[in-house]
N, C-alpha and C. Protein backbone atom coordinates (compact mmCIF):
# COMPACT_ATOMS: atom_id res chain seq x y z
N UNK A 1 119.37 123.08 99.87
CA UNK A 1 118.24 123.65 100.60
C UNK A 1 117.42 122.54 101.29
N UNK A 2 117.41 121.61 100.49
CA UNK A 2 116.63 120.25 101.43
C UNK A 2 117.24 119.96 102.01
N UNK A 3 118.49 119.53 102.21
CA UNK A 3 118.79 118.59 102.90
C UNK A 3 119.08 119.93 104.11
N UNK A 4 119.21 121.05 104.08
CA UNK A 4 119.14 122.13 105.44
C UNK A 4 117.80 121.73 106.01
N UNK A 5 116.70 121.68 105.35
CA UNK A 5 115.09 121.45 105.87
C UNK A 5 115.53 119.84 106.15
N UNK A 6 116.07 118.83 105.50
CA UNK A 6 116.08 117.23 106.78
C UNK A 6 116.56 117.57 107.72
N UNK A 7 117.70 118.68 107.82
CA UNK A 7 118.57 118.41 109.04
C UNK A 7 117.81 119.16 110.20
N UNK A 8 116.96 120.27 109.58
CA UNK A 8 116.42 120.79 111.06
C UNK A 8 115.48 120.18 111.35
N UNK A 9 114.74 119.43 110.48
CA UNK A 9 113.35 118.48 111.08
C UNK A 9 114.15 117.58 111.99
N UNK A 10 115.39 117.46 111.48
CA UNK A 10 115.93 115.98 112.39
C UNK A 10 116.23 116.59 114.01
N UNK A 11 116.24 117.75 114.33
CA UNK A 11 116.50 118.31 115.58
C UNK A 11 115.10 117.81 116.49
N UNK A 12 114.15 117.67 115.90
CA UNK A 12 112.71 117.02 116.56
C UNK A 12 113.28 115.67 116.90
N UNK A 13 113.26 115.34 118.56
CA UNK A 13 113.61 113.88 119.13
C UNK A 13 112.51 113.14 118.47
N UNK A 14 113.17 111.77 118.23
CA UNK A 14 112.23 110.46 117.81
C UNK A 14 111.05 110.44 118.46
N UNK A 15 111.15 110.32 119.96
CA UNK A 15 110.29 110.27 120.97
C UNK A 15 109.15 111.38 120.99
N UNK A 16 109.21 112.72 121.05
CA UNK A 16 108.63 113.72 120.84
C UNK A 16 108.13 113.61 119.30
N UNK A 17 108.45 113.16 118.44
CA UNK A 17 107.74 113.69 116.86
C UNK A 17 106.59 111.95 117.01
N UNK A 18 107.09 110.94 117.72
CA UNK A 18 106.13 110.08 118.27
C UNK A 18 104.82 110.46 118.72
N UNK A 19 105.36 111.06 119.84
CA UNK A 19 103.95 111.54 120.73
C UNK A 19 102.81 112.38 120.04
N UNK A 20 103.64 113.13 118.92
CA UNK A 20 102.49 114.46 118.13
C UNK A 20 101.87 113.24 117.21
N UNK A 21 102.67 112.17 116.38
CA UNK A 21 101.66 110.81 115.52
C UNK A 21 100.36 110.59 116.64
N UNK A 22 100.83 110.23 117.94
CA UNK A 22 99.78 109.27 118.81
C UNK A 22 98.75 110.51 118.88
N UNK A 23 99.02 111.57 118.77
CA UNK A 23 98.19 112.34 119.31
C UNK A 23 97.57 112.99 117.91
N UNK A 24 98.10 112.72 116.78
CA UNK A 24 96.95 112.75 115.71
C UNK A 24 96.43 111.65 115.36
N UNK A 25 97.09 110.63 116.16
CA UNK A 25 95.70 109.39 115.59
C UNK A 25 94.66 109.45 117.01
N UNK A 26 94.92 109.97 118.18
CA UNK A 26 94.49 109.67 119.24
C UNK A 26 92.83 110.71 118.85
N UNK A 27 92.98 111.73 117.48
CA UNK A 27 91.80 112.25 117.85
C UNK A 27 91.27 111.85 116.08
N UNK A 28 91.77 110.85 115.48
CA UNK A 28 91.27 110.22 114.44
C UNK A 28 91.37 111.03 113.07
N UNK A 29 92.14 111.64 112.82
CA UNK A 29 92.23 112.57 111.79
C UNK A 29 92.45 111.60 110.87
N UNK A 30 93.27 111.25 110.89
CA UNK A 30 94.22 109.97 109.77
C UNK A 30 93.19 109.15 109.02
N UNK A 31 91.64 109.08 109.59
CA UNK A 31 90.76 108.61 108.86
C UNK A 31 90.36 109.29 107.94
N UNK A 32 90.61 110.52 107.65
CA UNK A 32 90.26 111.59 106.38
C UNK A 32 91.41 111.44 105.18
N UNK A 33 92.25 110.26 105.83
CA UNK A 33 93.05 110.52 104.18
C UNK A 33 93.30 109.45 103.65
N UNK A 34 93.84 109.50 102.55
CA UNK A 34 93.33 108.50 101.50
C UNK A 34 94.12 107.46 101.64
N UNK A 35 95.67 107.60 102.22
CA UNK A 35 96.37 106.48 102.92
C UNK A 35 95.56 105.38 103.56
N UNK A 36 94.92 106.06 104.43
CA UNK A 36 94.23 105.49 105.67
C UNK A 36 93.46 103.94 104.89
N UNK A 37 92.55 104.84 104.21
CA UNK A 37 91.36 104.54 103.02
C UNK A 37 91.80 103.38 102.34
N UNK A 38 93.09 103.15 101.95
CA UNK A 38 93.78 102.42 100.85
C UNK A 38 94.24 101.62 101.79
N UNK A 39 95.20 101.48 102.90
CA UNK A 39 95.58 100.39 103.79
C UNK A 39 94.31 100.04 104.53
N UNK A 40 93.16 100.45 104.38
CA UNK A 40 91.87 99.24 105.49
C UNK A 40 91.87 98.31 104.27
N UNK A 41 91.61 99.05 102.95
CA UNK A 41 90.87 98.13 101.93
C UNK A 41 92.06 96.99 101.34
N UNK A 42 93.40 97.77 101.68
CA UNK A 42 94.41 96.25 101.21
C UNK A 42 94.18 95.21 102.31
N UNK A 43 93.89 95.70 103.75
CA UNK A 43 94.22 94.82 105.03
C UNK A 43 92.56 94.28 104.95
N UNK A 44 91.79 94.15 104.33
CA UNK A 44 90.40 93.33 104.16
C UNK A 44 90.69 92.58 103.07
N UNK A 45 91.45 92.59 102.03
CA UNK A 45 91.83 91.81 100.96
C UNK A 45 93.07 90.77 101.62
N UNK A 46 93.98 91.33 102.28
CA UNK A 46 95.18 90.59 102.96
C UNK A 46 94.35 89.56 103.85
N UNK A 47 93.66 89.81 104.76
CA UNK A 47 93.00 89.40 106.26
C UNK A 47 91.28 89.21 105.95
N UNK A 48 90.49 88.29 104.97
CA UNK A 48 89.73 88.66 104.81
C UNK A 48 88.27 88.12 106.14
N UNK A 49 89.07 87.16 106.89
CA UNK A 49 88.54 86.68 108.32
C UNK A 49 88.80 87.64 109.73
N UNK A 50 89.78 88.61 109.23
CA UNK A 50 90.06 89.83 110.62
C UNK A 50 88.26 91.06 110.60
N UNK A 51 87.89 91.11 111.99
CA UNK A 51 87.04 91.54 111.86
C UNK A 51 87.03 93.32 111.97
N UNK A 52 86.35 94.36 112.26
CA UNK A 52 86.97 95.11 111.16
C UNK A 52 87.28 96.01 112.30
N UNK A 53 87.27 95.70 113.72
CA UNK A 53 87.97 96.33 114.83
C UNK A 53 89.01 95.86 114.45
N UNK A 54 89.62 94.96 114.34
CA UNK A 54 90.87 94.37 113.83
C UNK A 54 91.52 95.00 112.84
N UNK A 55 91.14 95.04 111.42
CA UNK A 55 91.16 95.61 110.30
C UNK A 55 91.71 97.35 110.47
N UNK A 56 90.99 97.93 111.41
CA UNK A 56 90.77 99.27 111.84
C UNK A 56 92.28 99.76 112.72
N UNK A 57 92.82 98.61 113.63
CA UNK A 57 93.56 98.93 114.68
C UNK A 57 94.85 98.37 113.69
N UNK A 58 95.26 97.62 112.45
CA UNK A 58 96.10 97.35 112.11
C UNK A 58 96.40 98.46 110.90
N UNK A 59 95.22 99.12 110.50
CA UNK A 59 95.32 100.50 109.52
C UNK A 59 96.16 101.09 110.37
N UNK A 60 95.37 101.54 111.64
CA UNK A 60 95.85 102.60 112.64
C UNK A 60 97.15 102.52 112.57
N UNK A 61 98.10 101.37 113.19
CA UNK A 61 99.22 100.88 113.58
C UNK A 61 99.98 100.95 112.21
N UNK A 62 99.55 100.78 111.12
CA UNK A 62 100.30 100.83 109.55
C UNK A 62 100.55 102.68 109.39
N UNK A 63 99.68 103.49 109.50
CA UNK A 63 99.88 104.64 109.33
C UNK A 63 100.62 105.56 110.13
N UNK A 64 100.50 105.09 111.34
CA UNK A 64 101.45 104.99 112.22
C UNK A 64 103.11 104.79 112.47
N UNK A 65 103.53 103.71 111.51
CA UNK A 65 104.70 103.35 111.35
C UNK A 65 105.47 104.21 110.06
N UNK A 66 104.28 104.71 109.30
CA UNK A 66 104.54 105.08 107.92
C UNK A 66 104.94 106.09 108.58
N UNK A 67 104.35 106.86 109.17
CA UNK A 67 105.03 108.26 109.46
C UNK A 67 105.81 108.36 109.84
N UNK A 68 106.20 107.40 111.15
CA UNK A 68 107.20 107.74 111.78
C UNK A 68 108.61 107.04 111.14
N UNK A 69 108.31 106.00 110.03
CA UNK A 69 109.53 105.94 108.94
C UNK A 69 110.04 107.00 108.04
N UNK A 70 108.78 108.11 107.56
CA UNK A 70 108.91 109.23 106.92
C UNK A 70 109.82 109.96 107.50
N UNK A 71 109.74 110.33 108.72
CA UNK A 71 110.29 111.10 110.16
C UNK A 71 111.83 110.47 109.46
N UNK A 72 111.95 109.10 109.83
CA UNK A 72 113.41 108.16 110.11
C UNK A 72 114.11 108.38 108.61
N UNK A 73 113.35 108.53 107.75
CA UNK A 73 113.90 108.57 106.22
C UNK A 73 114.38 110.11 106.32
N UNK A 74 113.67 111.27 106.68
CA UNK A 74 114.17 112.80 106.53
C UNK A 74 115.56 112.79 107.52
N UNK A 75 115.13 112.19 108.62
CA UNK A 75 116.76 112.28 109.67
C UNK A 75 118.02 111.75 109.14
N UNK A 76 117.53 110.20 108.53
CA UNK A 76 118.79 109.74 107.32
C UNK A 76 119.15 110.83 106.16
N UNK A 77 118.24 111.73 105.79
CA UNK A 77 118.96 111.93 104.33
C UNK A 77 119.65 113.41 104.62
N UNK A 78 118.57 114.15 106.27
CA UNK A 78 119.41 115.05 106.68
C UNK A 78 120.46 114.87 107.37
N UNK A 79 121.27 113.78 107.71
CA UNK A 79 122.34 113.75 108.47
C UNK A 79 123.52 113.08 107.92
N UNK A 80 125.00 113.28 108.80
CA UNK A 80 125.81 112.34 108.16
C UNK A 80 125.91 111.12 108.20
N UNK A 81 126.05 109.92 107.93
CA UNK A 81 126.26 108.66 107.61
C UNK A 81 126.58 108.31 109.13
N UNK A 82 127.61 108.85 109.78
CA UNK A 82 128.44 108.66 111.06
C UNK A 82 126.88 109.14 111.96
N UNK A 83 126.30 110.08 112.04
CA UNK A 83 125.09 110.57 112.83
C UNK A 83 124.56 109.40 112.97
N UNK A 84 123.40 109.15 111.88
CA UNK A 84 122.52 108.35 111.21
C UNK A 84 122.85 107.21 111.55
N UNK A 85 124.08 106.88 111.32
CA UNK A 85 124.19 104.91 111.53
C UNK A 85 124.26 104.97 113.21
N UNK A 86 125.04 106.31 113.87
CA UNK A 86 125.00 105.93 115.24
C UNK A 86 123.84 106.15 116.16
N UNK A 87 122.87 106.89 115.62
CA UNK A 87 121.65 107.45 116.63
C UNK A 87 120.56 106.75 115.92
N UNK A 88 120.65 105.40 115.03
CA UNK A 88 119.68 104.93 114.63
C UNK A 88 119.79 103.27 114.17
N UNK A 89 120.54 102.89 113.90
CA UNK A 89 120.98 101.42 113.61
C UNK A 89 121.35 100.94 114.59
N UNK A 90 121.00 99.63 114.63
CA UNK A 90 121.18 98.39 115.77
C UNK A 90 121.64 97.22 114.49
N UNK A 91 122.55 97.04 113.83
CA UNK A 91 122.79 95.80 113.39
C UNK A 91 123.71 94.83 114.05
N UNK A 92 123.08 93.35 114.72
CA UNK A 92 123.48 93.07 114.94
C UNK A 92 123.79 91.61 114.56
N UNK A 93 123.45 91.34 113.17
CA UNK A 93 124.41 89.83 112.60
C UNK A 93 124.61 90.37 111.15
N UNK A 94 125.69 90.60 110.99
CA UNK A 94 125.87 91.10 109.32
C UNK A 94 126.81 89.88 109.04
N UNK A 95 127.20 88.95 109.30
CA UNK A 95 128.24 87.47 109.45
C UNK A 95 128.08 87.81 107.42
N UNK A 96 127.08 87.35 107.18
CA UNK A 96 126.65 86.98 105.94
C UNK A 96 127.63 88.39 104.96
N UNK A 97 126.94 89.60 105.14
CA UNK A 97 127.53 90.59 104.38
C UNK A 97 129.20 90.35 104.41
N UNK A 98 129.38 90.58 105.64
CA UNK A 98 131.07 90.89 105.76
C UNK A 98 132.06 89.75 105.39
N UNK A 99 131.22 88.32 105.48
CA UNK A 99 132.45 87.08 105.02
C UNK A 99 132.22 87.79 103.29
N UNK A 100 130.85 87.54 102.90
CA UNK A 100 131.19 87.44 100.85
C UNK A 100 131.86 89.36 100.60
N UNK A 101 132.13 90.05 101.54
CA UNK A 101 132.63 91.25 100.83
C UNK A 101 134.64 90.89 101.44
N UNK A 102 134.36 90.12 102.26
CA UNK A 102 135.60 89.45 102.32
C UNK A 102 136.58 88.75 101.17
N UNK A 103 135.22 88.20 100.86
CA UNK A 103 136.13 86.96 99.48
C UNK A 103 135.78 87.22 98.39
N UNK A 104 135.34 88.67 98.11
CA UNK A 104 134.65 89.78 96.64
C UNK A 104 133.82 88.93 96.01
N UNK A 105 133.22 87.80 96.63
CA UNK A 105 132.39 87.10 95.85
C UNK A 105 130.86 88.17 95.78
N UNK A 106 130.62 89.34 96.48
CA UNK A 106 129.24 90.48 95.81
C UNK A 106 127.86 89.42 97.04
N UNK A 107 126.82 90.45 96.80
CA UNK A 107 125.57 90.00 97.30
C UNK A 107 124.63 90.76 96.60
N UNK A 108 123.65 89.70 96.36
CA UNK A 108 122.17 90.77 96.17
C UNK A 108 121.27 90.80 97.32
N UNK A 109 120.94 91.45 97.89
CA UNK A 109 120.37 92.01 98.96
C UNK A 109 118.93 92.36 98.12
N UNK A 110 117.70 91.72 97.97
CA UNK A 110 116.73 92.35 97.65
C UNK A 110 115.36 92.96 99.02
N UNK A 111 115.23 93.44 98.85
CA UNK A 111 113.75 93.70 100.26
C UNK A 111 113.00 94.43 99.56
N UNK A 112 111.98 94.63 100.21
CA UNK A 112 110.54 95.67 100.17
C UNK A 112 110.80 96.62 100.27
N UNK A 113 109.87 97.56 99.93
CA UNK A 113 110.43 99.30 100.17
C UNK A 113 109.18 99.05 101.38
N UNK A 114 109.41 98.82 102.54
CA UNK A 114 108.65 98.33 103.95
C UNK A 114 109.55 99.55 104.83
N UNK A 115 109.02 100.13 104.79
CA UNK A 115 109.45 101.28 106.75
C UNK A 115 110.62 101.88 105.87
N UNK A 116 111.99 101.60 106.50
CA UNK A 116 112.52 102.29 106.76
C UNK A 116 114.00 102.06 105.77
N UNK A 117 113.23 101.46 104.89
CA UNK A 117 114.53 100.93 103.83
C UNK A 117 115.63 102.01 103.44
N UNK A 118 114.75 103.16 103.63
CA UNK A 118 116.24 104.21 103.00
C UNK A 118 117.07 104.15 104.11
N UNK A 119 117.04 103.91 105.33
CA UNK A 119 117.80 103.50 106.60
C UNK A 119 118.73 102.69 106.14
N UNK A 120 118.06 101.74 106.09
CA UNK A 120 119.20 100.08 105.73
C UNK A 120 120.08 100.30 104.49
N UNK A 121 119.11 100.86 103.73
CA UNK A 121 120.32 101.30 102.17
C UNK A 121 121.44 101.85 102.48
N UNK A 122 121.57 102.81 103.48
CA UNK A 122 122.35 104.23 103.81
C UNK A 122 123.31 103.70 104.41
N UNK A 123 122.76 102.22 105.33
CA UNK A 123 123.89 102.07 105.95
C UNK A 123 125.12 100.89 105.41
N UNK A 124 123.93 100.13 104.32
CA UNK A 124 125.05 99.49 103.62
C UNK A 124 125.95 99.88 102.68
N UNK A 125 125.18 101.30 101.89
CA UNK A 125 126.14 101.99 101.54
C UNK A 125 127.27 102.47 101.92
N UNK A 126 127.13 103.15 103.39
CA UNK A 126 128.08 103.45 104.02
C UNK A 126 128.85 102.36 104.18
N UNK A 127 129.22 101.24 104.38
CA UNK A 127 129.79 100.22 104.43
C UNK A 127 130.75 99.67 103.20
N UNK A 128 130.49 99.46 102.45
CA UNK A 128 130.62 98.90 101.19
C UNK A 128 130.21 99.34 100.30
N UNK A 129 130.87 99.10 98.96
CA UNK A 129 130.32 100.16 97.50
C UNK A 129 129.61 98.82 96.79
N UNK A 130 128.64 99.83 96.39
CA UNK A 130 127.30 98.34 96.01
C UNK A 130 126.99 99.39 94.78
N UNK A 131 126.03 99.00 94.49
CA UNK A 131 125.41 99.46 93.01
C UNK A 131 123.90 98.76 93.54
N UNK A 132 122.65 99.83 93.64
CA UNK A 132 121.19 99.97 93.87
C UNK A 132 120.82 100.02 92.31
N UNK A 133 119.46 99.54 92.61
CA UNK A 133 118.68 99.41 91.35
C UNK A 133 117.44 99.99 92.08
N UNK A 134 116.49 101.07 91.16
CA UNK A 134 115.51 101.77 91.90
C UNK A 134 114.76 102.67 91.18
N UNK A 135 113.89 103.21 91.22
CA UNK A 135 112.84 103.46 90.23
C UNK A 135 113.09 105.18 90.04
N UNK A 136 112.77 105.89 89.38
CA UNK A 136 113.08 107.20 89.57
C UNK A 136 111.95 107.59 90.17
N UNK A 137 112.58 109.20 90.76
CA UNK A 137 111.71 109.75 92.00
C UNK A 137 111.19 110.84 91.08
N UNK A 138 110.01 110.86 91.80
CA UNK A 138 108.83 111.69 91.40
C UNK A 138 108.89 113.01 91.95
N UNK A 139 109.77 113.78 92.88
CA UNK A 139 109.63 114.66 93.48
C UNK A 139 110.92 115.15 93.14
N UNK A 140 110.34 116.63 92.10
CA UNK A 140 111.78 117.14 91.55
C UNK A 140 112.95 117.39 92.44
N UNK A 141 112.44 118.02 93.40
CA UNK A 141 113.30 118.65 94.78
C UNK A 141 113.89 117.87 95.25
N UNK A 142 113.68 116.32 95.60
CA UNK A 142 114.06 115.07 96.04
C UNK A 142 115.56 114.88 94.81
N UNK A 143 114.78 115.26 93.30
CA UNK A 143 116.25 114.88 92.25
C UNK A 143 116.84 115.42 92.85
N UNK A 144 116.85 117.03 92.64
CA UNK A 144 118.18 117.79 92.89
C UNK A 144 118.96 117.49 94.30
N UNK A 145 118.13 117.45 95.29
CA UNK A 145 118.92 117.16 96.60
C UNK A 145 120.26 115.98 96.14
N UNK A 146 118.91 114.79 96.03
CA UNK A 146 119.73 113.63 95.69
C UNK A 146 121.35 113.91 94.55
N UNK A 147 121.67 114.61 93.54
CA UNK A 147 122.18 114.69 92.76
C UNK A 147 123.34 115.82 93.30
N UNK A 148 122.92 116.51 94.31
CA UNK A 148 123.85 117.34 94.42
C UNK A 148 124.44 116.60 95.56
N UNK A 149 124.38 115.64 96.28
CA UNK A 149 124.69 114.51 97.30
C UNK A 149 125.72 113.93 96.47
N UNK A 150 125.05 113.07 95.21
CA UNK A 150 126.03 112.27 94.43
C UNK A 150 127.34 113.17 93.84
N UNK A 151 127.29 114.34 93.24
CA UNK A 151 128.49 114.53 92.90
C UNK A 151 129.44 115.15 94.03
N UNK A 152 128.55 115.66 95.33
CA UNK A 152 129.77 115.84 96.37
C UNK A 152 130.76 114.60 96.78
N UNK A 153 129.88 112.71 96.65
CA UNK A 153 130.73 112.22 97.13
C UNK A 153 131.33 111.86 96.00
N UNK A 154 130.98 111.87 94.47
CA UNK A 154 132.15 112.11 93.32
C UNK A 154 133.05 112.42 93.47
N UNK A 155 133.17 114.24 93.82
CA UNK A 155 134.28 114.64 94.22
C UNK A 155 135.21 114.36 95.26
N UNK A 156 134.58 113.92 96.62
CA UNK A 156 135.42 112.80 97.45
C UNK A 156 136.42 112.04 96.44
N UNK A 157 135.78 111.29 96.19
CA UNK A 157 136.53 110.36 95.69
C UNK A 157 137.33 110.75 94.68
N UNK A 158 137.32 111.54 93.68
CA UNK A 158 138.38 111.64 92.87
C UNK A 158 139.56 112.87 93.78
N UNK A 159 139.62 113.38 94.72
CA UNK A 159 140.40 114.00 95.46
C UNK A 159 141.17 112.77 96.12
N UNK A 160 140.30 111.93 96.83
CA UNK A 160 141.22 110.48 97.39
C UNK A 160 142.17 109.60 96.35
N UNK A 161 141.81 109.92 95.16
CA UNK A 161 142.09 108.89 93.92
C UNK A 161 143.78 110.03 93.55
């Protein structure tokens, strides 16, 4: 059932679900929520010499990105791998990944959970079989989606096997 609700949100163009963000920050709503609230007061602790037009326009621009990664995270988890990596990834130096999965010598890949990481996960998954380390999710609906994902590509694989 979720992943039917990612896939039709994902029918909203990038560009168009853009313009409706600019146009809820363009009339300042985003200052009523507690996101907002919580990234001025980290970006005055981060920046404590940025003055607070500054402070204000880099909230803006943070809440901003958050959404429209939210947007980029529902299109990844509603689509296929083949969709997703082609209407959204630009990688262009993986040298590093592809020599050590060459010579099975493995990589740890660590990053931030910054934007759009379920992107980058999805696509190295798709690539190569890795093993993630990751916190459990708080949003029951999120388990089940997720779980009924994992044993479809279970069953892949033991049909290929």
């Amino acid at each position: 059932m979720m992943k039917l609700l990612f896939y039709t949100i994902s029918f909203i163009p990038k560009p168009l679900f853009s313009y409706f963000v600019d146009i809820y920050l363009f009339f300042k709503i985003f200052k009523l929520s507690k996101s907002y609230k919580i990234t001025k007061v980290n970006l005055e602790i981060a920046f404590p010499e940025a003055k607070m037009k500054e402070i204000e326009l880099m909230s803006k621009l943070s809440i901003r990105e958050s959404i429209i990664s939210g947007y980029e995270t529902i299109y990844t988890w509603g689509n296929k791998d083949f969709d997703s990596n082609n209407d959204i990834f630009k990688i262009e130096n993986n040298f590093l990944l592809n020599s050590l999965s060459k010579q099975d010598l493995g990589l740890i890949a660590v990053t931030f959970h910054n934007r759009s990481v379920d992107m980058l996960l999805k696509w190295i998954n798709s690539q190569f079989k890795t093993f993630s380390l990751y916190k459990k999710i708080k949003i029951n609906c999120l388990v089940i989606l997720l779980r009924k994902i994992e044993r479809r590509r279970a069953l892949k694989l033991m049909k290929l096997q």
